[in-house]
N, C-alpha and C. Protein backbone atom coordinates (compact mmCIF):
# COMPACT_ATOMS: atom_id res chain seq x y z
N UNK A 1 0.87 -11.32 5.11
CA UNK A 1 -0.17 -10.32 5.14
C UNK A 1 0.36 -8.95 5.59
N UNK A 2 1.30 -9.06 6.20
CA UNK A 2 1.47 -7.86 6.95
C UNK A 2 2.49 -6.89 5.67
N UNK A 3 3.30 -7.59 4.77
CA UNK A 3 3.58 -6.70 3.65
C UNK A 3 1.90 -5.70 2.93
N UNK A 4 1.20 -6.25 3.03
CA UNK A 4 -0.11 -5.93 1.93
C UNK A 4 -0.43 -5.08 2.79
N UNK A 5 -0.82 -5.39 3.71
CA UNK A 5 -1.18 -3.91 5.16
C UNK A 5 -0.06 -3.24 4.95
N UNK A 6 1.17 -3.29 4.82
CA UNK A 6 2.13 -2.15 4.16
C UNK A 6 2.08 -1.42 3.07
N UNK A 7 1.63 -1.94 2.23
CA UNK A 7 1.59 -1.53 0.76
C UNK A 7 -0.14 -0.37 0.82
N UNK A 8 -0.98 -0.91 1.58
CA UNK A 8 -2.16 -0.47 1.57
C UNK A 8 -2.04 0.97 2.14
N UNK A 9 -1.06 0.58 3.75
CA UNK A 9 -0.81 1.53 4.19
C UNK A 9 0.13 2.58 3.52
N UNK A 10 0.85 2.51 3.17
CA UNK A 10 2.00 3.44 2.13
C UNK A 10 1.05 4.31 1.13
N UNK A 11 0.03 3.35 0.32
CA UNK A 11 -1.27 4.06 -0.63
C UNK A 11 -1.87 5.07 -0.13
N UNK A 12 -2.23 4.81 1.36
CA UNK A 12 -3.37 5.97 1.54
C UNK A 12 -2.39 6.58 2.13
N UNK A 13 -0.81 6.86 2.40
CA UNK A 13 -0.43 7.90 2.34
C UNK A 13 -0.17 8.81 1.64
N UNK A 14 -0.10 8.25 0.36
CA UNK A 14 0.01 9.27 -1.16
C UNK A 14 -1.52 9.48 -1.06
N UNK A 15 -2.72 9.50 -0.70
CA UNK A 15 -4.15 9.47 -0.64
C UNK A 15 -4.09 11.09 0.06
N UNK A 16 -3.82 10.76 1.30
CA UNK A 16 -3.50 11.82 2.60
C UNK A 16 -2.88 13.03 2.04
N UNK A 17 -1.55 12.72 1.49
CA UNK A 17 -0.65 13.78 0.93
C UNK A 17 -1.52 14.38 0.20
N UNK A 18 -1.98 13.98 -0.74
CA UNK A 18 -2.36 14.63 -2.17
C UNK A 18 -3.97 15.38 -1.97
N UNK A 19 -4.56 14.96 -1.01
CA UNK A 19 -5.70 15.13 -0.66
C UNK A 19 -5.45 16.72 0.32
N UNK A 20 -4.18 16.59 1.47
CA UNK A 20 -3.97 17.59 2.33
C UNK A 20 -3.70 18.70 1.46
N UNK A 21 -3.07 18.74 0.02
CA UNK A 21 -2.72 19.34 -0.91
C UNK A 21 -3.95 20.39 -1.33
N UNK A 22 -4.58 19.44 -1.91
CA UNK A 22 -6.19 19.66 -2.38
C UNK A 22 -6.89 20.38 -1.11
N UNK A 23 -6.59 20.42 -0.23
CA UNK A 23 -7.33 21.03 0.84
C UNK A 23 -7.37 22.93 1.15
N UNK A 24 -6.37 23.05 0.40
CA UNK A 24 -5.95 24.37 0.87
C UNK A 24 -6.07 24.84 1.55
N UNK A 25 -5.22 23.94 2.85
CA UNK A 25 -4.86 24.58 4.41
C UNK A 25 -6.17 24.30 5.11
N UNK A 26 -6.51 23.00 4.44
CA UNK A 26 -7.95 22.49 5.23
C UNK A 26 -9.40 23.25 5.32
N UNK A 27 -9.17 23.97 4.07
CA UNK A 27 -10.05 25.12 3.92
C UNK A 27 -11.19 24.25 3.26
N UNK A 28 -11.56 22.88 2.82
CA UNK A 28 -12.03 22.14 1.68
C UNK A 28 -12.21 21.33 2.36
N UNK A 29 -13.80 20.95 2.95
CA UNK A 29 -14.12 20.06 3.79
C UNK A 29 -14.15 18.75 3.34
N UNK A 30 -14.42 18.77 2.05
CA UNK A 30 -14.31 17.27 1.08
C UNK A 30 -12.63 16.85 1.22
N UNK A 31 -11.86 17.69 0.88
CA UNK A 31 -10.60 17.17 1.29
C UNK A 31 -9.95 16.95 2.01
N UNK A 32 -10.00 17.90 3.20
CA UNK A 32 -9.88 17.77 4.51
C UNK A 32 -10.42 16.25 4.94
N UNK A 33 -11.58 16.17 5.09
CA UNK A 33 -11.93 14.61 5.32
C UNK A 33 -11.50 13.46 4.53
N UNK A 34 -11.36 13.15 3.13
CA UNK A 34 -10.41 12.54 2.62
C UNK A 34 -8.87 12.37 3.34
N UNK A 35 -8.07 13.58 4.03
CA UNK A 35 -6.76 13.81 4.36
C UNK A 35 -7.11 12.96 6.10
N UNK A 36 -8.18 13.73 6.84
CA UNK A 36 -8.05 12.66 8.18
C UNK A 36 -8.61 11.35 7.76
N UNK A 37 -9.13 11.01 6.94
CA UNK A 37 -9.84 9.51 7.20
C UNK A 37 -8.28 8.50 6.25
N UNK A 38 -7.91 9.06 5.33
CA UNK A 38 -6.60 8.58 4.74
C UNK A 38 -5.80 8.56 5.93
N UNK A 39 -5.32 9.79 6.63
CA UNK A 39 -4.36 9.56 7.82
C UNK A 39 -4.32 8.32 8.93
N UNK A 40 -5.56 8.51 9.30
CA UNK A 40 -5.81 7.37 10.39
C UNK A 40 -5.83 6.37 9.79
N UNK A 41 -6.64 5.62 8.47
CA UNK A 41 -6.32 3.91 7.80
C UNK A 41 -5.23 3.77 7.93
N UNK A 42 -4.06 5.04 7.20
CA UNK A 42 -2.66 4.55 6.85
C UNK A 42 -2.13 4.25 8.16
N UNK A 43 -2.28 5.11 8.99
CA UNK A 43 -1.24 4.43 10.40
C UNK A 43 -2.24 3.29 11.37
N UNK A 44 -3.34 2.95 11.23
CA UNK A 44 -3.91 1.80 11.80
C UNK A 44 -3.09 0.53 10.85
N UNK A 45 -3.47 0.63 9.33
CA UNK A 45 -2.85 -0.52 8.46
C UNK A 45 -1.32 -0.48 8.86
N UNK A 46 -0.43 0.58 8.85
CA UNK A 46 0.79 0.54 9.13
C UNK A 46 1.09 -0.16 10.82
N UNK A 47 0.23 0.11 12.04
CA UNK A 47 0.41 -0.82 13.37
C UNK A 47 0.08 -1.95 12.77
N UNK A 48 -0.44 -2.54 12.40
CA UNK A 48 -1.21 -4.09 11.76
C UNK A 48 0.24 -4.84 11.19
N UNK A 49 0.81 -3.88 10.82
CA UNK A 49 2.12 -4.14 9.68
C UNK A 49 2.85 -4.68 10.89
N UNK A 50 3.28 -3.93 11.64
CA UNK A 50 4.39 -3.73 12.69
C UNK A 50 3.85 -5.48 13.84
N UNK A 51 3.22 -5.80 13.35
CA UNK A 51 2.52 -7.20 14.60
C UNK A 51 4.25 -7.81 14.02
N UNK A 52 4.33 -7.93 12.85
CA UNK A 52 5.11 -8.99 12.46
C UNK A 52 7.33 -8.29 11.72
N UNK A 53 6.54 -7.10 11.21
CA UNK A 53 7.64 -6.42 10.98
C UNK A 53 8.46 -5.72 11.55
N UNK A 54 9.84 -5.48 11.83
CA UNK A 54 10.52 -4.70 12.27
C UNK A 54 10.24 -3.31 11.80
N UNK A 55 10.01 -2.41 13.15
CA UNK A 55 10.09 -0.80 13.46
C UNK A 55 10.22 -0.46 11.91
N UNK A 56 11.38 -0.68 11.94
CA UNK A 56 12.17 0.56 11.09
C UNK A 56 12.64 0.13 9.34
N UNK A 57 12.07 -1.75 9.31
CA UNK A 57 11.58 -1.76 8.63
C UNK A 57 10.17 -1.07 7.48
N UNK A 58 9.07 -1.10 8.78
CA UNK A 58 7.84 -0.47 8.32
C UNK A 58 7.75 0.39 8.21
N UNK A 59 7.96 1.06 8.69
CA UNK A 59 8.49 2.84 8.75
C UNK A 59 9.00 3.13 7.48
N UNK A 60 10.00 2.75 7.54
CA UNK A 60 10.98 2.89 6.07
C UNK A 60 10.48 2.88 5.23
N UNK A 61 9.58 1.69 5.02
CA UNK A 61 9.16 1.07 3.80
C UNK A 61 7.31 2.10 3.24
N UNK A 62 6.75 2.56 4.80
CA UNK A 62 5.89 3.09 4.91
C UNK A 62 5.99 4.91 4.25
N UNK A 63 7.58 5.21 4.78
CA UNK A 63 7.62 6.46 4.57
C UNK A 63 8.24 6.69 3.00
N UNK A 64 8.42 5.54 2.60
CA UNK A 64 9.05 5.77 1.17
C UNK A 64 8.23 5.57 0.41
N UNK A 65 7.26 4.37 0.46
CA UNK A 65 5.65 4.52 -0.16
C UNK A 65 5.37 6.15 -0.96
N UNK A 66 4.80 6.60 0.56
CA UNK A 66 4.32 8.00 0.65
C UNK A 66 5.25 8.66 -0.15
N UNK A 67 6.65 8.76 0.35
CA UNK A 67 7.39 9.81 -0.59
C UNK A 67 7.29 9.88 -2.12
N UNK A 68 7.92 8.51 -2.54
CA UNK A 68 7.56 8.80 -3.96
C UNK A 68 6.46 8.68 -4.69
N UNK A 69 5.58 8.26 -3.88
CA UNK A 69 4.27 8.00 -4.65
C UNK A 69 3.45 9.33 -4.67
N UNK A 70 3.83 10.33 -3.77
CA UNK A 70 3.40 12.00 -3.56
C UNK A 70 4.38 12.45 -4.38
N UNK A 71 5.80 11.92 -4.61
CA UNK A 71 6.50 12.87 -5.87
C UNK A 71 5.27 12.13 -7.39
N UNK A 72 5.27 11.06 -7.97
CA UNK A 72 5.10 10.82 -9.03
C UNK A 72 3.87 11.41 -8.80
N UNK A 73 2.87 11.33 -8.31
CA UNK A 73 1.65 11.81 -8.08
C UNK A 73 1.69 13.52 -9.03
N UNK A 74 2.36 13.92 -7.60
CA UNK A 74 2.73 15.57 -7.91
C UNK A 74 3.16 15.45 -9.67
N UNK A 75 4.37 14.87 -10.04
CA UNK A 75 3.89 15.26 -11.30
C UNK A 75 3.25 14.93 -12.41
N UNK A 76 2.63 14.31 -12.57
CA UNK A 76 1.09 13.55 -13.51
C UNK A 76 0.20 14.37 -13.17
N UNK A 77 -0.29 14.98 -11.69
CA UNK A 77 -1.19 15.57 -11.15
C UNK A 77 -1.40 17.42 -11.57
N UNK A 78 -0.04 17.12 -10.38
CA UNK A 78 -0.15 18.75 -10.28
C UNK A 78 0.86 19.49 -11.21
N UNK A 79 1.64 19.18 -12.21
CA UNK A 79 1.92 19.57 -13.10
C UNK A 79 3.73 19.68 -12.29
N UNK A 80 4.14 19.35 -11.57
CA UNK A 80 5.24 19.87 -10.53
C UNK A 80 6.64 19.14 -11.60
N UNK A 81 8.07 19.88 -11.62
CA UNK A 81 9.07 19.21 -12.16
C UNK A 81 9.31 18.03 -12.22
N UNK A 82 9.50 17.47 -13.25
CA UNK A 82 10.76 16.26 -13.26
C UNK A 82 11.96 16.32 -13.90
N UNK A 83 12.76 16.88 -13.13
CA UNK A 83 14.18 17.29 -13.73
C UNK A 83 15.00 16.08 -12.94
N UNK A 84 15.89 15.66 -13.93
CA UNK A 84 16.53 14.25 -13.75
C UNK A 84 17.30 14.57 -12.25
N UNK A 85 17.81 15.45 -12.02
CA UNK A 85 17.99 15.28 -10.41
C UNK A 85 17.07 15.01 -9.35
N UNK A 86 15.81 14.88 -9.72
CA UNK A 86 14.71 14.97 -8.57
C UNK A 86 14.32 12.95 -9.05
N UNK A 87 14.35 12.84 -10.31
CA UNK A 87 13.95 11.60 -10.75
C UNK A 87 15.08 10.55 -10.23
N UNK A 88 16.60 10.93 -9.94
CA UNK A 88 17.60 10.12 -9.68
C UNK A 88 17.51 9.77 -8.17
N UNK A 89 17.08 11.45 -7.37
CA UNK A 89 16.63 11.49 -5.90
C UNK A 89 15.35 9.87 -5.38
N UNK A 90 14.45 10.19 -6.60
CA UNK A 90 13.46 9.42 -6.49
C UNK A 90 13.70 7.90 -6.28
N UNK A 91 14.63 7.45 -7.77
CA UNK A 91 15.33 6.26 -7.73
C UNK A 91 15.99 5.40 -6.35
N UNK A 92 16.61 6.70 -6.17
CA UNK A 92 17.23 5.90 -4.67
C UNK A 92 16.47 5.52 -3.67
N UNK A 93 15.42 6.60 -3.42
CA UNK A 93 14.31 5.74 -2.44
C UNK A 93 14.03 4.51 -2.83
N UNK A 94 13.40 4.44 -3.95
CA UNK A 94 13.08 3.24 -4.79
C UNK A 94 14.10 1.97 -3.89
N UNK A 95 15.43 2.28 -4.68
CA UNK A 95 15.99 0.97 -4.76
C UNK A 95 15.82 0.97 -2.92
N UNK A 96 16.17 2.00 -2.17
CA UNK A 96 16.88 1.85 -0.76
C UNK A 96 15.01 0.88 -0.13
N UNK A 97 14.40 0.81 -0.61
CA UNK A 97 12.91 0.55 -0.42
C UNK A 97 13.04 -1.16 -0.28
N UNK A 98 13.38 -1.03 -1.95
CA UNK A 98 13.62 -2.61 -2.55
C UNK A 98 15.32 -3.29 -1.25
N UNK A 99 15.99 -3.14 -1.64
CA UNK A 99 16.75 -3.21 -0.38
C UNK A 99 16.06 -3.60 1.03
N UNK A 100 15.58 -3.18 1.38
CA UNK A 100 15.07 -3.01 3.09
C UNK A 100 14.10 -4.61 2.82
N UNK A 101 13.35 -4.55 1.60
CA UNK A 101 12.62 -5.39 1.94
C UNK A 101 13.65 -6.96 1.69
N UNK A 102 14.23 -6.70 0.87
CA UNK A 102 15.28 -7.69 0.43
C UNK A 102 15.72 -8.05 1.89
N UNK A 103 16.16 -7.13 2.76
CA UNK A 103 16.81 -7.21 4.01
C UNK A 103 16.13 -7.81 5.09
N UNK A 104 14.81 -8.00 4.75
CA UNK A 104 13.63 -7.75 6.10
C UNK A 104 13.39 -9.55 6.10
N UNK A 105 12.86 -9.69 7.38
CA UNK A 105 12.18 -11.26 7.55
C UNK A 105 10.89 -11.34 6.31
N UNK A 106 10.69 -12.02 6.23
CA UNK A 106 9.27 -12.25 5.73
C UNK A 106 8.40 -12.59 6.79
């Protein structure tokens, strides 16, 4: 369970990101509230994670979620580059992601 509370948690960080985006400097009360109520699930689901997972496992796995899922986001969304150096950048999170979990207890 505590992977799925990871995965949930990692989601509403691309939620948070993309929402804080949409906010323009929190100027956008609809988004703004989307960005704190995303913030707080993701790191309550992310402690939930941590009952059973290593630190720096969840973390890792939590902060790489967010990363690329706010890059791919960004560009489908917001129209932002994909120039194969940013897509290769991307990759490596990816695999270093897949890795960790490969690495991790169950």
């Amino acid at each position: 369970m505590a992977w799925v509370y990871l995965g949930i948690a990692g989601l509403l960080e691309v939620v948070w990101a993309f929402a804080m985006k949409k906010s323009h400097g929190f100027t956008e009360p609809l988004f703004t509230t989307i960005t704190v109520v995303a913030m707080a699930a993701s790191v309550v689901l992310l402690s939930f994670s941590m009952r059973s997972l290593p630190l720096g496992t969840a973390y890792t796995v939590w902060t790489g979620i967010g990363a690329v899922g706010a890059f791919i986001l960004g560009i489908i969304a917001l129209g932002e580059a994909a120039n194969p150096l940013r897509l290769f950048a991307a990759g490596l999170i990816v695999a270093g992601l897949i890795l960790m979990k490969l690495a991790s207890p169950s």
